[in-house]
C-alpha atoms as a PDB file:
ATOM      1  CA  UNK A   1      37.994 -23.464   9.014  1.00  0.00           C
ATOM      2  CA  UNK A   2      40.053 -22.715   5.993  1.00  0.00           C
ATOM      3  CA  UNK A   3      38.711 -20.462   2.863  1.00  0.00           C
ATOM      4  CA  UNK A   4      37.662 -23.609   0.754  1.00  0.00           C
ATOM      5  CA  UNK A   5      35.664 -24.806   3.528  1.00  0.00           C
ATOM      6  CA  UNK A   6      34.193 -21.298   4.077  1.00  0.00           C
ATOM      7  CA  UNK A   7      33.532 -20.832   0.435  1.00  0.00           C
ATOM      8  CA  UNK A   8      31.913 -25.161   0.685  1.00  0.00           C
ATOM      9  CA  UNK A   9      29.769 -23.868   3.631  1.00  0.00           C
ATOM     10  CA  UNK A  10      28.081 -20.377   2.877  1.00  0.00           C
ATOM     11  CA  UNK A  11      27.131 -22.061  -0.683  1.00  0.00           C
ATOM     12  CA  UNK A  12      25.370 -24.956   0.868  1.00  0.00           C
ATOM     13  CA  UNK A  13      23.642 -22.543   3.396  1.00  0.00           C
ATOM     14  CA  UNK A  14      22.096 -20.836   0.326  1.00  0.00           C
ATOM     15  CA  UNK A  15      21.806 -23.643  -1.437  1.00  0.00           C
ATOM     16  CA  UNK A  16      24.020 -22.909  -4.428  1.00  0.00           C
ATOM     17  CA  UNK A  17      25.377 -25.266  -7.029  1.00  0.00           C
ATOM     18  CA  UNK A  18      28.584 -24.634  -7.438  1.00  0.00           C
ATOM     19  CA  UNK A  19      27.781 -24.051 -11.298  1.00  0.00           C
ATOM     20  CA  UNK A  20      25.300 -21.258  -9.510  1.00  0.00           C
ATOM     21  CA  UNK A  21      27.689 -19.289  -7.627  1.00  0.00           C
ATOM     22  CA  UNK A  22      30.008 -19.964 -10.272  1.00  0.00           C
ATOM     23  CA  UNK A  23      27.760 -18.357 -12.509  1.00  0.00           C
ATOM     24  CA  UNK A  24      26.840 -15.456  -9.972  1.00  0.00           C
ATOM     25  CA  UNK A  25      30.364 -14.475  -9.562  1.00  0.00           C
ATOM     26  CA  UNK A  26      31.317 -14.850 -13.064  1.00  0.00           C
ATOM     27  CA  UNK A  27      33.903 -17.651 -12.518  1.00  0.00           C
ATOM     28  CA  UNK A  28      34.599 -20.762 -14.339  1.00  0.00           C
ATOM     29  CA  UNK A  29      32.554 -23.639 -12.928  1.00  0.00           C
ATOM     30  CA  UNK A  30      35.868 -25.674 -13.104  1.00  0.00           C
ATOM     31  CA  UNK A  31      37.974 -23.343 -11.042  1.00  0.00           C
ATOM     32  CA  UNK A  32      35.051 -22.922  -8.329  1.00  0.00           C
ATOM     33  CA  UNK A  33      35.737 -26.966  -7.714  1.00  0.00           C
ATOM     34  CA  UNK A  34      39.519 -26.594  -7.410  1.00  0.00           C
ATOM     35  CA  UNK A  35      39.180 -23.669  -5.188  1.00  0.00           C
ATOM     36  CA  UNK A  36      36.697 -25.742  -2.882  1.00  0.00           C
ATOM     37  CA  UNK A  37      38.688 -28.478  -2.639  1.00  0.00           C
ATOM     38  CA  UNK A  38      41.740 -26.623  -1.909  1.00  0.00           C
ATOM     39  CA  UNK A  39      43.767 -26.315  -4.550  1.00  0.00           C
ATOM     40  CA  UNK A  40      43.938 -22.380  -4.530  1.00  0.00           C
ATOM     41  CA  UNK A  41      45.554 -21.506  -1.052  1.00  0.00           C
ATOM     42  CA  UNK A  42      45.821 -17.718  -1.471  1.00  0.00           C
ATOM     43  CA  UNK A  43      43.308 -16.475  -4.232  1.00  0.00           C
ATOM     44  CA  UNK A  44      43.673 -13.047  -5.828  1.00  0.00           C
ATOM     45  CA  UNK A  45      41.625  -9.930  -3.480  1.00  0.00           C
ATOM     46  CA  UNK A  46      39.418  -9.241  -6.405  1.00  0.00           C
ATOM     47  CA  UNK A  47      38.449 -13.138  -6.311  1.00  0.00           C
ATOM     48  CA  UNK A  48      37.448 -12.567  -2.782  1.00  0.00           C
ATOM     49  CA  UNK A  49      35.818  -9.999  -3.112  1.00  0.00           C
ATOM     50  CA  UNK A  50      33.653 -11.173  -6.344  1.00  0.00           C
ATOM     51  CA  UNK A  51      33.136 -14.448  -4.166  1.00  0.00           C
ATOM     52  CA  UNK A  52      31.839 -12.973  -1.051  1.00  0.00           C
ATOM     53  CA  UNK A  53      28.902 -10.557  -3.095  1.00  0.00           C
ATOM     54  CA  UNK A  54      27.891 -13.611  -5.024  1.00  0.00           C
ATOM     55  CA  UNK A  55      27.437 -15.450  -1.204  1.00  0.00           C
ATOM     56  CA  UNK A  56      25.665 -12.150  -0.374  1.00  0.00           C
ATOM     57  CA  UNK A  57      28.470 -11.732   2.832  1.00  0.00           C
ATOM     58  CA  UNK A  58      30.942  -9.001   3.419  1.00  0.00           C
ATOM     59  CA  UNK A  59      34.247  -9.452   2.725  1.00  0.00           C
ATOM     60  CA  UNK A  60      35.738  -9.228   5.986  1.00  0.00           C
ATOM     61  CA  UNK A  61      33.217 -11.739   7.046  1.00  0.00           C
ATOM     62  CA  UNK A  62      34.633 -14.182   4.960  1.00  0.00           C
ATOM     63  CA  UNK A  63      38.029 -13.809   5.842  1.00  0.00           C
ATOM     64  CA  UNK A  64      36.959 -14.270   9.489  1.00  0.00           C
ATOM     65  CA  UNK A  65      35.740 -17.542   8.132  1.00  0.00           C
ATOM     66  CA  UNK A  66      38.723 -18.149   6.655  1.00  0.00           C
ATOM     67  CA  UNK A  67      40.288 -17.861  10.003  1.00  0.00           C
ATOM     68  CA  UNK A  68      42.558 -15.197   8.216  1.00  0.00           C
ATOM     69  CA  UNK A  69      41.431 -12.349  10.494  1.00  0.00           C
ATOM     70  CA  UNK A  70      41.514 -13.108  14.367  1.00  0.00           C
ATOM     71  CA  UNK A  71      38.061 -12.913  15.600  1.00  0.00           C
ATOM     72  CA  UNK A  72      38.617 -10.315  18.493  1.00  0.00           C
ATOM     73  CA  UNK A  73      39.955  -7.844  15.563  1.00  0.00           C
ATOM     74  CA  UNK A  74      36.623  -9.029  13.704  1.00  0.00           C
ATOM     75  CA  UNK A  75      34.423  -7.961  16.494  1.00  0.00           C
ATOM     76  CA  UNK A  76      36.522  -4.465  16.240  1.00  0.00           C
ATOM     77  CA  UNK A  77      35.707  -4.064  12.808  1.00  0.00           C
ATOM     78  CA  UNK A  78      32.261  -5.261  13.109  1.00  0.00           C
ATOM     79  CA  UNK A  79      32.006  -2.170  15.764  1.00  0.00           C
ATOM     80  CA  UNK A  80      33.607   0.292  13.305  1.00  0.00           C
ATOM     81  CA  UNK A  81      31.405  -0.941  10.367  1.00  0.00           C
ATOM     82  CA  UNK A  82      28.195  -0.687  12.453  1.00  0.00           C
ATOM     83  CA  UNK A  83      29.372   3.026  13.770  1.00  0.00           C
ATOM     84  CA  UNK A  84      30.430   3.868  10.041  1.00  0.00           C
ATOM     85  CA  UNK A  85      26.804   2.670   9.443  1.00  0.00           C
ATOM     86  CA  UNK A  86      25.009   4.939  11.461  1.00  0.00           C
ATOM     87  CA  UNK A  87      27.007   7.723  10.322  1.00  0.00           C
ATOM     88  CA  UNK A  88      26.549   7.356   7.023  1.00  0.00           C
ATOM     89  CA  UNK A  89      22.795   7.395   7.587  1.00  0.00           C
ATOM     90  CA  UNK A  90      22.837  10.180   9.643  1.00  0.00           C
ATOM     91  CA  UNK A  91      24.741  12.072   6.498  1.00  0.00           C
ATOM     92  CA  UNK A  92      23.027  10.911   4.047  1.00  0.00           C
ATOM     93  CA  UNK A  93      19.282  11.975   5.769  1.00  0.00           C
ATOM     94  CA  UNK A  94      19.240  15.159   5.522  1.00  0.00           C
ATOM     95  CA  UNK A  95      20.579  15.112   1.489  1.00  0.00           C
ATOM     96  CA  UNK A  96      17.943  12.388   0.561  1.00  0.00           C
ATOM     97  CA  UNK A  97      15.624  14.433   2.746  1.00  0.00           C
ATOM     98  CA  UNK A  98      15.669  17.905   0.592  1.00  0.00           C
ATOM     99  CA  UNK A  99      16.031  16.061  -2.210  1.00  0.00           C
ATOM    100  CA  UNK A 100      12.349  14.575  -1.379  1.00  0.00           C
ATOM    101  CA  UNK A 101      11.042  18.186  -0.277  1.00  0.00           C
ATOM    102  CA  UNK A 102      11.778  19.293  -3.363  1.00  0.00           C
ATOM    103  CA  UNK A 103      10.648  16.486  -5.139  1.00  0.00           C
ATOM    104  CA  UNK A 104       7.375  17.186  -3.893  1.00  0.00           C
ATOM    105  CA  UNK A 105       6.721  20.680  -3.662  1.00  0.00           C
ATOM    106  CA  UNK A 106       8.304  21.534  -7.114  1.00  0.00           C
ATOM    107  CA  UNK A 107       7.442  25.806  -6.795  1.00  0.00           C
ATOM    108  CA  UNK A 108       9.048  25.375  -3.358  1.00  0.00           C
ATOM    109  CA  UNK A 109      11.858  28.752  -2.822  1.00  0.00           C
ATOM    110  CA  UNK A 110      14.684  26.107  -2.207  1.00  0.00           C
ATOM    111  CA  UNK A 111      13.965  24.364  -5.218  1.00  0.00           C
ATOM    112  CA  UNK A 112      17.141  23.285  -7.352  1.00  0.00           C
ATOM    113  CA  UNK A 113      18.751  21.461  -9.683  1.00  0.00           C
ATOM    114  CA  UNK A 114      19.202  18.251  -8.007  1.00  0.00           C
ATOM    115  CA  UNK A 115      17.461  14.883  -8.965  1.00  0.00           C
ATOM    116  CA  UNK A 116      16.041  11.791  -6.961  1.00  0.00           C
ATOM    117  CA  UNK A 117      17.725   9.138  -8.251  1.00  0.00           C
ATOM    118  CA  UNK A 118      15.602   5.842  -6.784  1.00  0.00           C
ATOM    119  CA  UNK A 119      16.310   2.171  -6.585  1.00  0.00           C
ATOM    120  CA  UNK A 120      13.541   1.201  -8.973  1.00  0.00           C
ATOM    121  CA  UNK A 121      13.343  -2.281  -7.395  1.00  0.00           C
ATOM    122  CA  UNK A 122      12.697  -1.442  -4.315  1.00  0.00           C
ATOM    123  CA  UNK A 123      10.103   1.258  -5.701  1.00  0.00           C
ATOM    124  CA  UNK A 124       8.465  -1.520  -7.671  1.00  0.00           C
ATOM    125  CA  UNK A 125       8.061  -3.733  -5.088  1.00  0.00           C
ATOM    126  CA  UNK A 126       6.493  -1.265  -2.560  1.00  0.00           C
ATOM    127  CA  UNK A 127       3.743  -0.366  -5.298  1.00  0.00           C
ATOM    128  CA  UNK A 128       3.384  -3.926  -5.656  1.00  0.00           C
ATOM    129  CA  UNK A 129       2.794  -4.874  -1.942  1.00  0.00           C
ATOM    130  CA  UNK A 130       0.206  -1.238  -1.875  1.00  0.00           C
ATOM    131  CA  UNK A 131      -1.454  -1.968  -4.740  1.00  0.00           C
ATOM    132  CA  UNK A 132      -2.084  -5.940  -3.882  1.00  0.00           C
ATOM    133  CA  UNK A 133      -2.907  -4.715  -0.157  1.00  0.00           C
ATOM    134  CA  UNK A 134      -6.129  -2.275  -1.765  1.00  0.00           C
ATOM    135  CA  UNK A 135      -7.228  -4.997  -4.215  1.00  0.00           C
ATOM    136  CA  UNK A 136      -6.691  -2.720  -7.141  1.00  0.00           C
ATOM    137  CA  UNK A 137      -5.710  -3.998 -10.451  1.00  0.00           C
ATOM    138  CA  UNK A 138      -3.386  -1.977 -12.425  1.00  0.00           C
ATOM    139  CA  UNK A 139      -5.385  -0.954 -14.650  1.00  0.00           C
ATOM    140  CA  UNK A 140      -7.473   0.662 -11.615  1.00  0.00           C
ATOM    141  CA  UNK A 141      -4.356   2.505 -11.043  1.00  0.00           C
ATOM    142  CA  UNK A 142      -3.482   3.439 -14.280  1.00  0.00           C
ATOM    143  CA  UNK A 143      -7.282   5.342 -14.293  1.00  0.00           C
ATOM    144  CA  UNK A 144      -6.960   6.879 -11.335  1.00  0.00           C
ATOM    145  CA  UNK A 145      -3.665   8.567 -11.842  1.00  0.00           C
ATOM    146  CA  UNK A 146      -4.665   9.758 -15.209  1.00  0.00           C
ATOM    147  CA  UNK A 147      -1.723   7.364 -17.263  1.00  0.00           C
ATOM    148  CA  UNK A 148      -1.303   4.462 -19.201  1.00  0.00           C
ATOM    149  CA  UNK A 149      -1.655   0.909 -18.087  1.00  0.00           C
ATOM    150  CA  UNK A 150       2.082   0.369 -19.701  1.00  0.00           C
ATOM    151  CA  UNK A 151       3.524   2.996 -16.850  1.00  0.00           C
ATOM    152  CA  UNK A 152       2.804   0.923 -13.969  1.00  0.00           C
ATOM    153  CA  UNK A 153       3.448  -2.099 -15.109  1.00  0.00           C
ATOM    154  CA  UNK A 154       6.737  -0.542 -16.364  1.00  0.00           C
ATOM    155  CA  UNK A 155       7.163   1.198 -12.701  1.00  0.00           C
ATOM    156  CA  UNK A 156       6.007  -2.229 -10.771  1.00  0.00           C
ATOM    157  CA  UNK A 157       8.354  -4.402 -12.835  1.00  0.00           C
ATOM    158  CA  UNK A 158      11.471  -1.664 -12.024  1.00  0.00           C
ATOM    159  CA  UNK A 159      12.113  -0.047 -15.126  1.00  0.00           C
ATOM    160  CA  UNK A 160      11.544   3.343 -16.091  1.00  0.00           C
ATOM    161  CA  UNK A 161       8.340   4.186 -17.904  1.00  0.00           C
ATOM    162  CA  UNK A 162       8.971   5.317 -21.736  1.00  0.00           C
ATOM    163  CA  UNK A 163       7.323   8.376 -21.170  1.00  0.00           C
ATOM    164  CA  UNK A 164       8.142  11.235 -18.348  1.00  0.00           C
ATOM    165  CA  UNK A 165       5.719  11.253 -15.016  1.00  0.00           C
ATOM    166  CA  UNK A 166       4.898  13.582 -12.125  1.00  0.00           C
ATOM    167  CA  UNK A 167       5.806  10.305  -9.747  1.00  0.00           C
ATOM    168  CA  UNK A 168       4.341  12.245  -6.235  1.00  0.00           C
ATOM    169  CA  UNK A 169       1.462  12.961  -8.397  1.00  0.00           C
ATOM    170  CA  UNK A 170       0.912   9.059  -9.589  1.00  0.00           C
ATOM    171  CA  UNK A 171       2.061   8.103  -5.690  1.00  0.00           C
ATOM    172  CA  UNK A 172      -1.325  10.241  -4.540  1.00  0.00           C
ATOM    173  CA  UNK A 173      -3.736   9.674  -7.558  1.00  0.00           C
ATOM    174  CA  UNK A 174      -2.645   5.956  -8.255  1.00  0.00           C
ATOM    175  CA  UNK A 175      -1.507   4.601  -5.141  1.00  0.00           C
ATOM    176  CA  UNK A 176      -3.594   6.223  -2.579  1.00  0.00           C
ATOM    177  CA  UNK A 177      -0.108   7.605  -0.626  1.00  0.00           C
ATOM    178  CA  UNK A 178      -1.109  10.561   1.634  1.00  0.00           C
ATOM    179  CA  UNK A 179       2.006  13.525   1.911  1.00  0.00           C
ATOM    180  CA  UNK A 180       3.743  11.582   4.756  1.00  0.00           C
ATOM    181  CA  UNK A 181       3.516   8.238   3.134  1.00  0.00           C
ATOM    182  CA  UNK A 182       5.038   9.338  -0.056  1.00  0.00           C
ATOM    183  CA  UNK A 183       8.048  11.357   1.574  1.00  0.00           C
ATOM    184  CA  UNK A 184       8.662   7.903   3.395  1.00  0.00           C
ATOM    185  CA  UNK A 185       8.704   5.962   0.236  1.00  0.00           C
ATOM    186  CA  UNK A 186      11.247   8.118  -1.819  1.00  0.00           C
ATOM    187  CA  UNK A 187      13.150   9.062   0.661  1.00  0.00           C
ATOM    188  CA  UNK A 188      13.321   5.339   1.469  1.00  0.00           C
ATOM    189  CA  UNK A 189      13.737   4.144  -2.318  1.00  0.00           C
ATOM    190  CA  UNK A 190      15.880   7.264  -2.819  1.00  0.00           C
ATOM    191  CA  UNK A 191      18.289   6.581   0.199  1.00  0.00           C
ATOM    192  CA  UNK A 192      18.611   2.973  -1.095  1.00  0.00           C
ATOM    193  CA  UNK A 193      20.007   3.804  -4.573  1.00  0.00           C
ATOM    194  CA  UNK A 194      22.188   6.798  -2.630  1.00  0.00           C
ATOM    195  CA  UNK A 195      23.908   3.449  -1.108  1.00  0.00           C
ATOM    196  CA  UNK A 196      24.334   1.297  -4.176  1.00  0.00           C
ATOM    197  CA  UNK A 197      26.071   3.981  -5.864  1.00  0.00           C
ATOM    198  CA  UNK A 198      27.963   5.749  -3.724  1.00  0.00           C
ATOM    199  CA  UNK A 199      28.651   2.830  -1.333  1.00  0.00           C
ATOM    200  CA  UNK A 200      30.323  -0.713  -0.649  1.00  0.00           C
ATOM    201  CA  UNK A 201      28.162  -2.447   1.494  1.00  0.00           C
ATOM    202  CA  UNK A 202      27.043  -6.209   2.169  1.00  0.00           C
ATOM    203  CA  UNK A 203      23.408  -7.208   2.125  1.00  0.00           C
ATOM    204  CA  UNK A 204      22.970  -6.774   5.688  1.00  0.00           C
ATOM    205  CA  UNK A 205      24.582  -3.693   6.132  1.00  0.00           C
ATOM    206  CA  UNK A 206      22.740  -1.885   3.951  1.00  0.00           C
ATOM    207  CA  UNK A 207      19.606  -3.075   5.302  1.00  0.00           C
ATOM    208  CA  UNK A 208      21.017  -2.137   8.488  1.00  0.00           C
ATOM    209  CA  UNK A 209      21.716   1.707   7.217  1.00  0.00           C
ATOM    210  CA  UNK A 210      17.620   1.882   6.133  1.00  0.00           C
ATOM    211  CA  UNK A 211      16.113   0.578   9.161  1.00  0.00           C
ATOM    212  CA  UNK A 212      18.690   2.872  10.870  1.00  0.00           C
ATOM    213  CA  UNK A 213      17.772   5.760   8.581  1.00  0.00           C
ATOM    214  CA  UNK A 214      14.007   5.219   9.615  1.00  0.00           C
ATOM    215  CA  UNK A 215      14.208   5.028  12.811  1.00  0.00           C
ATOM    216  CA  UNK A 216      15.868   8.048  12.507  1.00  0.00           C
ATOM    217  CA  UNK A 217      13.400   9.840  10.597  1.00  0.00           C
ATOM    218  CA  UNK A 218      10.719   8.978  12.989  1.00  0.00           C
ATOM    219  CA  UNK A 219      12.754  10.841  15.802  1.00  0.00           C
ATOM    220  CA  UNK A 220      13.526  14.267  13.526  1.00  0.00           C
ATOM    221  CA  UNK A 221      10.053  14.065  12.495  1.00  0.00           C
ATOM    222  CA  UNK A 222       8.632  13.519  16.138  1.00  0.00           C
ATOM    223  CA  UNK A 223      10.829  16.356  17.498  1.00  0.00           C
ATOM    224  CA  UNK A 224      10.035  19.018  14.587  1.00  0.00           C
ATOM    225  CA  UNK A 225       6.414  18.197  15.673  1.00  0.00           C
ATOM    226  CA  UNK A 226       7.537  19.039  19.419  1.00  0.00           C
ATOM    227  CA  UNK A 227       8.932  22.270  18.227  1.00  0.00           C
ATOM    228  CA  UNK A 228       6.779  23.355  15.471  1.00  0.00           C
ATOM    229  CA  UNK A 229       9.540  22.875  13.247  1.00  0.00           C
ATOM    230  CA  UNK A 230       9.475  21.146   9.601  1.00  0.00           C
ATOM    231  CA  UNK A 231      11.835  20.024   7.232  1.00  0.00           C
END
C-alpha cells in the first residue's frame, strides 16, 4: 500500500482533515500534505510513532500497512502483543487489587503507604453513566454524600476536587455503589491509569488488557468464593 497511502486511508476512516490530524500529532499542516502525497519516503521513527497515536493505531500496525513489515511476522507479533497483554494484566491484578483493599478498609493490618492513582476520565464517566441511570441530579448526590455540589461536578468532569474526599465513602453515600461495585470501579479506573503511565499501548490494546483484567477478576473472585478465601 505504501505509508502515504496508509497515512491517506486511516485519516479518511476517522474522518480527519488533514489540518486535524495535523493538529493531533502536532505537525505542520503543510508537511502532513507532502507526506501524503509521497514526498517523504522514509520519515523519522518518532514521526511514526506521533502519527500512528494521533490515528489511534499501534505502531506496528501501521508499518504492516505500510507493507514495511511482512504480514506473517505481523501475525507473530500480534500473538506476542496479545500474550504480553494478558500478562501484564495478570501482573498488574493483584497490585491494583491491594491497592483497592486498602483503599477501602483504611484500619485494615496490611495497610500502607501506597496510593490509588485513577484515570479520572474514566472515573468521571462511570459516575456519569450511574448517576444518569438513577435519575439523580448532582446536587442529589452532592446531599447524600455529605459534600459540595462543586466536588462532583469537579469528579464527573475528570478533575480533581479542590478539597480532599473519602472517595469509597462518596462511591456508597453519593453513588449508591455497594462494597463489590466500588472495588470493581477503582480497581477498574485504577488499573487504567496503571497502563497510561507505566505502559505503551494502542487504543485497542489497552481496552483489550481491562476486559482481560475483568474477566479475570470474575474468576479469582468466583474461586475465593469456592474456597472461602478473600482477597
Amino acid at each position: 500500500m505504501g505509508f502515504a497511502n496508509a497515512v491517506r486511508q486511516l485519516r479518511e476512516q476517522r474522518r480527519l482533515t488533514k489540518a486535524a490530524l495535523a493538529a493531533r500529532c502536532g505537525l505542520a499542516p503543510s508537511y502532513l500534505s507532502r507526506l501524503e502525497s509521497g514526498d517523504y519516503k522514509s520519515p523519522t521513527v518518532a514521526t511514526l510513532v506521533t502519527l500512528a497515536q494521533g490515528l489511534e493505531v499501534d505502531p506496528r500496525e501501521l508499518l504492516v500497512l505500510a507493507g514495511y513489515v511482512p504480514d506473517d511476522m505481523a501475525s507473530t507479533r500480534r500473538r506476542f502483543a496479545e500474550e504480553t497483554i494478558a500478562s501484564v494484566a495478570e501482573s498488574a491484578i493483584r497490585s491494583i487489587s491491594r491497592t483497592v483493599s486498602t483503599t477501602l478498609n483504611p484500619d485494615h493490618d496490611d495497610t500502607d503507604d501506597t496510593q490509588l492513582h485513577v484515570d479520572r476520565g474514566l472515573l468521571a464517566e462511570r459516575l456519569r453513566t450511574r448517576r444518569r441511570s438513577d435519575r439523580m441530579t448532582t446536587r442529589q448526590v452532592a446531599r447524600k454524600a455529605g459534600v459540595r455540589v462543586s466536588v462532583i461536578t469537579d469528579l464527573e468532569a475528570g478533575r480533581e476536587p479542590s478539597t480532599p474526599i473519602d472517595l469509597p465513602q462518596l462511591l456508597a453515600r453519593g453513588y449508591g455503589l455497594d462494597r463489590s461495585e466500588a472495588d470493581d470501579l477503582l480497581f477498574e479506573v485504577g488499573l487504567s491509569q496503571f497502563l497510561a503511565d507505566d505502559i505503551v499501548l494502542s487504543t485497542e490494546s489497552r481496552r483489550m488488557t481491562l476486559e482481560f483484567a475483568r474477566l479475570a477478576r470474575i474468576r479469582d473472585r468466583h474461586s475465593n468464593q469456592g474456597t472461602g478465601l478473600s482477597d
